[in-house]
PDB file of N, CA and C in Angstrom:
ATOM      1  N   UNK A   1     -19.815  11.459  -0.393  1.00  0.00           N
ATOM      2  CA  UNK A   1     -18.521  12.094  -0.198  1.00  0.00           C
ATOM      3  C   UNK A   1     -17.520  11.140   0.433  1.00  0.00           C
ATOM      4  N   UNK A   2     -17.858  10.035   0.906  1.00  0.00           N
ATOM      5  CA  UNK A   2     -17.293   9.309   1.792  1.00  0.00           C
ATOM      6  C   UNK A   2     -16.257   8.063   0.946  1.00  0.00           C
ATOM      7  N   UNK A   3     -17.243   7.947   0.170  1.00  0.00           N
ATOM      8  CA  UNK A   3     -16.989   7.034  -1.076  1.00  0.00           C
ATOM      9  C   UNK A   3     -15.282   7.869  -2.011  1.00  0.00           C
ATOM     10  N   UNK A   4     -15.695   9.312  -1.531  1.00  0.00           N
ATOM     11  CA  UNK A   4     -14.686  10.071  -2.726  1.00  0.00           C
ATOM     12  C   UNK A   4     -13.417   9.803  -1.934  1.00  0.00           C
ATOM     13  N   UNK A   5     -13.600  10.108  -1.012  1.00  0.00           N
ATOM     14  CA  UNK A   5     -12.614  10.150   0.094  1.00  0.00           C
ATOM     15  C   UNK A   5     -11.696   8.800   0.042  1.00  0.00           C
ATOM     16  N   UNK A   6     -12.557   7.696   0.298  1.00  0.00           N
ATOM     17  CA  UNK A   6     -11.937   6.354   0.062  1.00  0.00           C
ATOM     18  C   UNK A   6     -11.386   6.426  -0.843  1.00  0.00           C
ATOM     19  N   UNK A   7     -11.554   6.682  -2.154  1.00  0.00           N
ATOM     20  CA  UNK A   7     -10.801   6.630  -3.638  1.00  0.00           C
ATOM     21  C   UNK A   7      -9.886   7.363  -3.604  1.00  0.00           C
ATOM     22  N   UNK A   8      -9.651   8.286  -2.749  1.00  0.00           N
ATOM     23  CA  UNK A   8      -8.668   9.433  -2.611  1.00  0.00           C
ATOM     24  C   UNK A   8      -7.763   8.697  -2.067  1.00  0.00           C
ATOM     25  N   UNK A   9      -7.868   8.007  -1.037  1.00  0.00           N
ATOM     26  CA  UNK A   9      -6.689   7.586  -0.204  1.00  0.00           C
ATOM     27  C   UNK A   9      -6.042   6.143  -0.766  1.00  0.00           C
ATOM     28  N   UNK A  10      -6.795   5.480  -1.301  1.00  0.00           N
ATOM     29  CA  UNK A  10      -6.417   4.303  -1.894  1.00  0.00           C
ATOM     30  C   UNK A  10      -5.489   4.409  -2.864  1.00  0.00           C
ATOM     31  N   UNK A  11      -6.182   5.879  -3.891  1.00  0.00           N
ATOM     32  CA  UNK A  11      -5.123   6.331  -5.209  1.00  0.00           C
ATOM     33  C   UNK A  11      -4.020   6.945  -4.643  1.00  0.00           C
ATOM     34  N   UNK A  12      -3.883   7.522  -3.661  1.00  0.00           N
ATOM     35  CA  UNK A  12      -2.906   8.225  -3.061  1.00  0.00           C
ATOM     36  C   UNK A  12      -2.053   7.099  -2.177  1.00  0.00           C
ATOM     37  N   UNK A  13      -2.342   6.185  -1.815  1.00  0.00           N
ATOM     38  CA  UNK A  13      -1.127   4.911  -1.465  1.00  0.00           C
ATOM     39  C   UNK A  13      -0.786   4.412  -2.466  1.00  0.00           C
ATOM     40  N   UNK A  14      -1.445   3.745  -3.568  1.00  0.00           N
ATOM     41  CA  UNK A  14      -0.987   3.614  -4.905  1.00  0.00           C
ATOM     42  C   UNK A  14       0.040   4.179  -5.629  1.00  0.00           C
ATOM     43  N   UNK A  15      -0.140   5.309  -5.546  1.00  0.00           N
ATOM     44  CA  UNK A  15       0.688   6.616  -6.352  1.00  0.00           C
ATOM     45  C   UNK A  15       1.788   6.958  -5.443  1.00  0.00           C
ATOM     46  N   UNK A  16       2.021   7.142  -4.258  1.00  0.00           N
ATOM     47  CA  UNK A  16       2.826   7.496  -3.895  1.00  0.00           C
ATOM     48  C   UNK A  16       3.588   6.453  -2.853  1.00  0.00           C
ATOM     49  N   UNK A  17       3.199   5.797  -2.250  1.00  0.00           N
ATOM     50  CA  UNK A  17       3.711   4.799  -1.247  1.00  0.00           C
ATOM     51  C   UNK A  17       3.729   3.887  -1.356  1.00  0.00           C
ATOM     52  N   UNK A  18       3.853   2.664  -2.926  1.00  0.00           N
ATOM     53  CA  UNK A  18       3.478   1.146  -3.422  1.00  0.00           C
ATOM     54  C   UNK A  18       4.233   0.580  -2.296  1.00  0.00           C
ATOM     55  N   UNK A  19       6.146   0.789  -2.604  1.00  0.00           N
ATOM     56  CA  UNK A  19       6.695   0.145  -2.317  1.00  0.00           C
ATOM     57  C   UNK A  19       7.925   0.418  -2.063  1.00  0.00           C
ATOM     58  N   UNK A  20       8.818  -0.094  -1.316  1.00  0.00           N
ATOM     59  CA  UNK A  20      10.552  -0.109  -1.561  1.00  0.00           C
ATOM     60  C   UNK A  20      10.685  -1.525  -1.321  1.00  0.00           C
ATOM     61  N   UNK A  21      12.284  -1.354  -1.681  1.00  0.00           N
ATOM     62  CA  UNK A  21      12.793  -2.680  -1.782  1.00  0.00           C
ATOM     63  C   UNK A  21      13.700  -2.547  -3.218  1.00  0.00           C
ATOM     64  N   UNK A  22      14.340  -3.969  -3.192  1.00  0.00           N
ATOM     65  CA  UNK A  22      15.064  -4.117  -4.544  1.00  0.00           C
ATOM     66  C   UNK A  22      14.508  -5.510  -4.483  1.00  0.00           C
ATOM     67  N   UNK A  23      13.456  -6.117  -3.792  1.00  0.00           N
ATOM     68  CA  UNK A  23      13.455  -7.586  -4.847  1.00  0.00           C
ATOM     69  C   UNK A  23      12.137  -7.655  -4.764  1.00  0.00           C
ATOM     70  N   UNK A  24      11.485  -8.273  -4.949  1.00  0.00           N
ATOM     71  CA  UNK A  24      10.073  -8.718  -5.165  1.00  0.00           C
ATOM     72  C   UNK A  24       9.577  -8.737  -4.299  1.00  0.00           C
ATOM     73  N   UNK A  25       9.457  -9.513  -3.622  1.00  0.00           N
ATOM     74  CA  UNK A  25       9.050  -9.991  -2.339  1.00  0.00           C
ATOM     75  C   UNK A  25       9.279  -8.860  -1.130  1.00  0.00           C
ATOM     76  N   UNK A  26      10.312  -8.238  -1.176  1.00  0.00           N
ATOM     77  CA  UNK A  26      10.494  -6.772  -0.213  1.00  0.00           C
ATOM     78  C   UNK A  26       9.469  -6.139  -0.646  1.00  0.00           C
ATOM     79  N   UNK A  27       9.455  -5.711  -1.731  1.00  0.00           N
ATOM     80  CA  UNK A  27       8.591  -4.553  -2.364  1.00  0.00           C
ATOM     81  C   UNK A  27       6.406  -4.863  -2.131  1.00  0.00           C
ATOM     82  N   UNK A  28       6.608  -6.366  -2.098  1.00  0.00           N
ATOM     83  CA  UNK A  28       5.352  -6.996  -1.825  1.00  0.00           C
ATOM     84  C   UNK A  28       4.934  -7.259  -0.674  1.00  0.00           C
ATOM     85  N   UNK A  29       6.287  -6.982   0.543  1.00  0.00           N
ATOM     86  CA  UNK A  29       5.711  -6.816   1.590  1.00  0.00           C
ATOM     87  C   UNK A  29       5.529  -5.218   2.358  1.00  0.00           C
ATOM     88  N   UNK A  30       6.489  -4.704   1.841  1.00  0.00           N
ATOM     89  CA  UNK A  30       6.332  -2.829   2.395  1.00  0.00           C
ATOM     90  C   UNK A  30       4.907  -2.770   1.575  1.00  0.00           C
ATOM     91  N   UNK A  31       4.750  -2.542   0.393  1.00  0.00           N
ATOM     92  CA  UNK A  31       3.523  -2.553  -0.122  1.00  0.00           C
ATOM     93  C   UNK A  31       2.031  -2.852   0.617  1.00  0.00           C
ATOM     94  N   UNK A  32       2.209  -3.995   1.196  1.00  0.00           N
ATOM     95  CA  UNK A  32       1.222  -4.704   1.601  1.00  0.00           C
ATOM     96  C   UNK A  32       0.810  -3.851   2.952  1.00  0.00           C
ATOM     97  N   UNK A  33       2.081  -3.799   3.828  1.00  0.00           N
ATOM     98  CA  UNK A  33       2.263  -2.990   5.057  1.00  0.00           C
ATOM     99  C   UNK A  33       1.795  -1.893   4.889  1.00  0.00           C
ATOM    100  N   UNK A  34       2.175  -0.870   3.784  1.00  0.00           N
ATOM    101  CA  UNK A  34       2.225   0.334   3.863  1.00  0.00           C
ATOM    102  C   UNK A  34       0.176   0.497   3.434  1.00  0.00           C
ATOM    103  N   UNK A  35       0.015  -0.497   2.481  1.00  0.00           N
ATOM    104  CA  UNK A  35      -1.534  -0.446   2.303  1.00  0.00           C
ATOM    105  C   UNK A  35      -2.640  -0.592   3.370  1.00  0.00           C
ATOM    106  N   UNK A  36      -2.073  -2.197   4.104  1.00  0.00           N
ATOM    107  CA  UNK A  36      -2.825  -2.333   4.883  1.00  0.00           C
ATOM    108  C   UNK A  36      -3.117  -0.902   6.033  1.00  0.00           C
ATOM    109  N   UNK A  37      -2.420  -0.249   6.452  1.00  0.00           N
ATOM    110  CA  UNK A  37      -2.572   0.774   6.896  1.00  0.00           C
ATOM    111  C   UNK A  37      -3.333   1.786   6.839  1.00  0.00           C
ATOM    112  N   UNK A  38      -3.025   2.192   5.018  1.00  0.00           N
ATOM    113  CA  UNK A  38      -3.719   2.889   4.461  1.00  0.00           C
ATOM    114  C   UNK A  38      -5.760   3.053   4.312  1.00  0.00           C
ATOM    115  N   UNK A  39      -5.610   1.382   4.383  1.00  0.00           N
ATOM    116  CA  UNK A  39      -6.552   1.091   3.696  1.00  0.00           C
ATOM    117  C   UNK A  39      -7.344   1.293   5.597  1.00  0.00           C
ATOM    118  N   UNK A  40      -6.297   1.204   6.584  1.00  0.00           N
ATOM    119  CA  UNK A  40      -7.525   0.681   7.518  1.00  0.00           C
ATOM    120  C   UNK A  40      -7.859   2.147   7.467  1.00  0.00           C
ATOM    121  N   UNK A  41      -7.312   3.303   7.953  1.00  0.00           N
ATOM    122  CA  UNK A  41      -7.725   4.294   7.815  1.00  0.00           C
ATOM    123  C   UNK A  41      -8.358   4.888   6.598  1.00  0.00           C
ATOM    124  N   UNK A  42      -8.387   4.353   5.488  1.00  0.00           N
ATOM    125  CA  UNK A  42     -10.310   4.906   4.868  1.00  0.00           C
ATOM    126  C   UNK A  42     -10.726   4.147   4.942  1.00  0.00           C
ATOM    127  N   UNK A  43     -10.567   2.685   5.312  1.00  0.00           N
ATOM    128  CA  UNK A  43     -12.212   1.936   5.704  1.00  0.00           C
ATOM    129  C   UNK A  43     -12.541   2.789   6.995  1.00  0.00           C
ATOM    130  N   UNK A  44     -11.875   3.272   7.927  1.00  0.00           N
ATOM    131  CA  UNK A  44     -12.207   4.051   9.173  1.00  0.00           C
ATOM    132  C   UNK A  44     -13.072   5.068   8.978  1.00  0.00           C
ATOM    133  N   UNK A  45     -13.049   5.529   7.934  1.00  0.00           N
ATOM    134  CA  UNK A  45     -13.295   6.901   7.250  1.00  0.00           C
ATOM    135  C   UNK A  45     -15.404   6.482   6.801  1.00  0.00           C
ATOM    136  N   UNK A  46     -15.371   5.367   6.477  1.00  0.00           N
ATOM    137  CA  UNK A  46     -16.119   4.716   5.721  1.00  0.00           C
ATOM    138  C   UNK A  46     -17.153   4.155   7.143  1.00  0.00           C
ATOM    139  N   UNK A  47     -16.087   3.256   8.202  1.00  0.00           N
ATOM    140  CA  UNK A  47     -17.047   2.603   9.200  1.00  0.00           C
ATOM    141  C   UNK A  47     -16.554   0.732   9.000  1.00  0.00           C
ATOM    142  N   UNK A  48     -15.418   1.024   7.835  1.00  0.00           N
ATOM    143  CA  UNK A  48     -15.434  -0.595   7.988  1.00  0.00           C
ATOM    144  C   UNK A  48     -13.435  -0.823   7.791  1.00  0.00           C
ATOM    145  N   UNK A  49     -13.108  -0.646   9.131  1.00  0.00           N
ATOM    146  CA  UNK A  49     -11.355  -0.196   8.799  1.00  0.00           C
ATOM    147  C   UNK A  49     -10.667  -1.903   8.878  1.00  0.00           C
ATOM    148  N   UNK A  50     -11.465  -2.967   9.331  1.00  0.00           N
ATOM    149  CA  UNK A  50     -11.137  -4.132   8.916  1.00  0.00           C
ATOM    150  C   UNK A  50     -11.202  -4.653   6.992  1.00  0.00           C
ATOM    151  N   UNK A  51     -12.083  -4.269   6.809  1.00  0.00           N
ATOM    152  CA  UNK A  51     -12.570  -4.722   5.149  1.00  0.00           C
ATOM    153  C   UNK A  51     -11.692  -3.565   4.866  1.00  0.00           C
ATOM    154  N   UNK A  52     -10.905  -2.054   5.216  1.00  0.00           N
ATOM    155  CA  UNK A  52     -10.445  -1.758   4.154  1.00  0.00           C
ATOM    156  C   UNK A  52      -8.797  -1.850   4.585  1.00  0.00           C
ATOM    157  N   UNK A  53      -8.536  -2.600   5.837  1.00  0.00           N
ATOM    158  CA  UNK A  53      -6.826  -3.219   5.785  1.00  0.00           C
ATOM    159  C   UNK A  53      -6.983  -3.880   4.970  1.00  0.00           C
ATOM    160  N   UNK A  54      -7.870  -5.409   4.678  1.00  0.00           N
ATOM    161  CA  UNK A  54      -7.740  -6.356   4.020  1.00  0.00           C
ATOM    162  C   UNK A  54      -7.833  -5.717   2.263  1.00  0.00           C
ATOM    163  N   UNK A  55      -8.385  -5.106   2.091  1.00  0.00           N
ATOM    164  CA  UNK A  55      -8.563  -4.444   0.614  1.00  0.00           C
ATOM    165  C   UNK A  55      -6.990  -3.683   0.524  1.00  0.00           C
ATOM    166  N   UNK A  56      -6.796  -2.757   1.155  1.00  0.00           N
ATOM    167  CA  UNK A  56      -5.530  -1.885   1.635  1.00  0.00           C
ATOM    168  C   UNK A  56      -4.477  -2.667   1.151  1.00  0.00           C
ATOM    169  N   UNK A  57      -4.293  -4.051   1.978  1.00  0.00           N
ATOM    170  CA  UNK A  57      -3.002  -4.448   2.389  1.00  0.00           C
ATOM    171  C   UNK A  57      -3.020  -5.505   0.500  1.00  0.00           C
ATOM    172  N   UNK A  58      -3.897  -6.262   0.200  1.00  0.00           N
ATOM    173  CA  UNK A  58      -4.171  -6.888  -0.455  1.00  0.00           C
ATOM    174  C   UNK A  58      -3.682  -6.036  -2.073  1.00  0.00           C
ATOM    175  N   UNK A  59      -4.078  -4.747  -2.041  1.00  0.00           N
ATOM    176  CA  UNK A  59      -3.688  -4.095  -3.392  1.00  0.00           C
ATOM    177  C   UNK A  59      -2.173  -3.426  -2.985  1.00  0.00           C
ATOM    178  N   UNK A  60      -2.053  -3.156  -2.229  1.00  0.00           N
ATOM    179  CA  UNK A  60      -0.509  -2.721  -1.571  1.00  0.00           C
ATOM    180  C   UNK A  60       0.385  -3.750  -2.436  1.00  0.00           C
ATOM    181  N   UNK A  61       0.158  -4.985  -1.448  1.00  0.00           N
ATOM    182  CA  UNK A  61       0.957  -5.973  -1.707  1.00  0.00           C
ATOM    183  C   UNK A  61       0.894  -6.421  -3.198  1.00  0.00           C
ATOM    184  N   UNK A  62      -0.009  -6.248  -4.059  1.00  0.00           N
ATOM    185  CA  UNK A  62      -0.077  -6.831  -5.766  1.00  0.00           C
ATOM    186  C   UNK A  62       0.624  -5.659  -6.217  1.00  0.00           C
ATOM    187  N   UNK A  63       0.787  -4.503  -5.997  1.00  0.00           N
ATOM    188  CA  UNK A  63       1.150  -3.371  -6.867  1.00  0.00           C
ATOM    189  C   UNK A  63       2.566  -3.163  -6.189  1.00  0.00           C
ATOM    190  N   UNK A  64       3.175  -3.687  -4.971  1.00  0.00           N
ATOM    191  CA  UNK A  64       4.631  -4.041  -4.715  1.00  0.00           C
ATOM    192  C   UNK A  64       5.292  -4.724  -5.550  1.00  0.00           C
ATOM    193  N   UNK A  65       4.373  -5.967  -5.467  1.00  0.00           N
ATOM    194  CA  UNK A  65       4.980  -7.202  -6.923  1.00  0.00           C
ATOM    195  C   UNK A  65       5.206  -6.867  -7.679  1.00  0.00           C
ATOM    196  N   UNK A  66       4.208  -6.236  -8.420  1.00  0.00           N
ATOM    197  CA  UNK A  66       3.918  -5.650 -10.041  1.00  0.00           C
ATOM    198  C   UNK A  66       4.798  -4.924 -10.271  1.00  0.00           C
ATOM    199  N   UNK A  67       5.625  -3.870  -9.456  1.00  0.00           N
ATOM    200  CA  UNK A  67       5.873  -2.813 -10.161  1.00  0.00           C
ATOM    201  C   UNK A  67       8.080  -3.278  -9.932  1.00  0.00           C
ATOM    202  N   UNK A  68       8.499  -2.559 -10.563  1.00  0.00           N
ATOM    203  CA  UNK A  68       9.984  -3.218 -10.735  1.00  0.00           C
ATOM    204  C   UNK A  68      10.982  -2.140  -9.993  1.00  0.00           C
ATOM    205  N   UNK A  69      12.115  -2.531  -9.459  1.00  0.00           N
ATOM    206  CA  UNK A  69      12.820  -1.601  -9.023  1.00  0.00           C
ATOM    207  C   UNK A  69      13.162  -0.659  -9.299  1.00  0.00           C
ATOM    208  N   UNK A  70      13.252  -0.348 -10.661  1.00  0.00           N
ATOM    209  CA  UNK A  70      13.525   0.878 -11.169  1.00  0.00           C
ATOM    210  C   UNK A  70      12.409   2.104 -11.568  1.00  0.00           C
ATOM    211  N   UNK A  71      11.080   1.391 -11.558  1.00  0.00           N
ATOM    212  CA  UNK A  71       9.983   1.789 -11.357  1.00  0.00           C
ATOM    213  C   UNK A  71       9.749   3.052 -10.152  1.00  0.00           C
ATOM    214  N   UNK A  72       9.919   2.491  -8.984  1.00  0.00           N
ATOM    215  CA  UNK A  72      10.033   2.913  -7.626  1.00  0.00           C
ATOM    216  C   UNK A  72      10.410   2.803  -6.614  1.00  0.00           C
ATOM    217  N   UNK A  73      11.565   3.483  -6.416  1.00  0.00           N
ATOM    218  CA  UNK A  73      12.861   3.328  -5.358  1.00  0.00           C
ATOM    219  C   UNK A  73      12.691   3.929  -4.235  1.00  0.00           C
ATOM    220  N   UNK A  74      12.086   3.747  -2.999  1.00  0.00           N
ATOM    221  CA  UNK A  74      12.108   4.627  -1.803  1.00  0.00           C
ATOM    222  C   UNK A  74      13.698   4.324  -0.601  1.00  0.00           C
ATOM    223  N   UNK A  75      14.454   3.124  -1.192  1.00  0.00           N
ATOM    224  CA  UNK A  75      15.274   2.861  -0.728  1.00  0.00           C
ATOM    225  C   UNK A  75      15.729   1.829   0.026  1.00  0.00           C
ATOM    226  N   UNK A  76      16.383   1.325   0.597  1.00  0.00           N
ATOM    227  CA  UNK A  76      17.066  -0.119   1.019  1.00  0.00           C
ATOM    228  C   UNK A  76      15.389  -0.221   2.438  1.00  0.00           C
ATOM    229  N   UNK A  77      14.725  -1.459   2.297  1.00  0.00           N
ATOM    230  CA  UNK A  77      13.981  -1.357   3.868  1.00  0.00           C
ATOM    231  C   UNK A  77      14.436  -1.661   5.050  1.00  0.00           C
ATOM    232  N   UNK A  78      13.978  -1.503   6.082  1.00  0.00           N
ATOM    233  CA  UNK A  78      14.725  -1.282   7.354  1.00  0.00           C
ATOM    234  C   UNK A  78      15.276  -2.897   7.763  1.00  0.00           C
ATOM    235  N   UNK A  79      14.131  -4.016   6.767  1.00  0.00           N
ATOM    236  CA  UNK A  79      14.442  -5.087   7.713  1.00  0.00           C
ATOM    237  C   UNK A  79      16.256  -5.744   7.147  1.00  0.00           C
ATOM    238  N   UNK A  80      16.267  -5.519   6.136  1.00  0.00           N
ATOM    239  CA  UNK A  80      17.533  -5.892   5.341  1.00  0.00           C
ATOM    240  C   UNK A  80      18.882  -5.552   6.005  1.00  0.00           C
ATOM    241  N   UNK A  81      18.799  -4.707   6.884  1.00  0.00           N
ATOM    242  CA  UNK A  81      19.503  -3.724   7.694  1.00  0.00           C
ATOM    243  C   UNK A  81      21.232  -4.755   7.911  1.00  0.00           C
TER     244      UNK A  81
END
């Protein structure tokens, strides 16, 4: 069940929280941020919340890159301010 759980939360940062930004590199770092997070809390879930920031932050940050502004807009990020 633990295993399901992990897949739950990983698909659910994926799907809903990749990224904002308007350039690449924004979007690859909220991404990364918003994963690593994600990820520590179900590796937490699991017993290993280091291996799942680094997994977390690591697919965060590729699926920030990957995906294009018009793709997914959460809005200007705070650091651009």
């Amino acid at each position: 069940m633990t295993s399901i759980s992990l897949i739950a939360v990983l698909a659910l940062s994926l799907l809903t929280l990749s990224a904002c930004g308007s350039s690449t590199s924004d979007r690859a770092l909220s991404g990364g941020g918003i994963g690593a997070g994600v990820g520590l809390v179900g590796g937490a879930l699991v017993g290993a919340p280091l291996a799942g920031a680094a997994i977390g932050g690591a697919v965060g940050a590729g699926t920030g890159a990957l995906t294009d502004e018009n793709d997914i807009d959460l809005g200007k990020p705070f650091w651009r301010d």
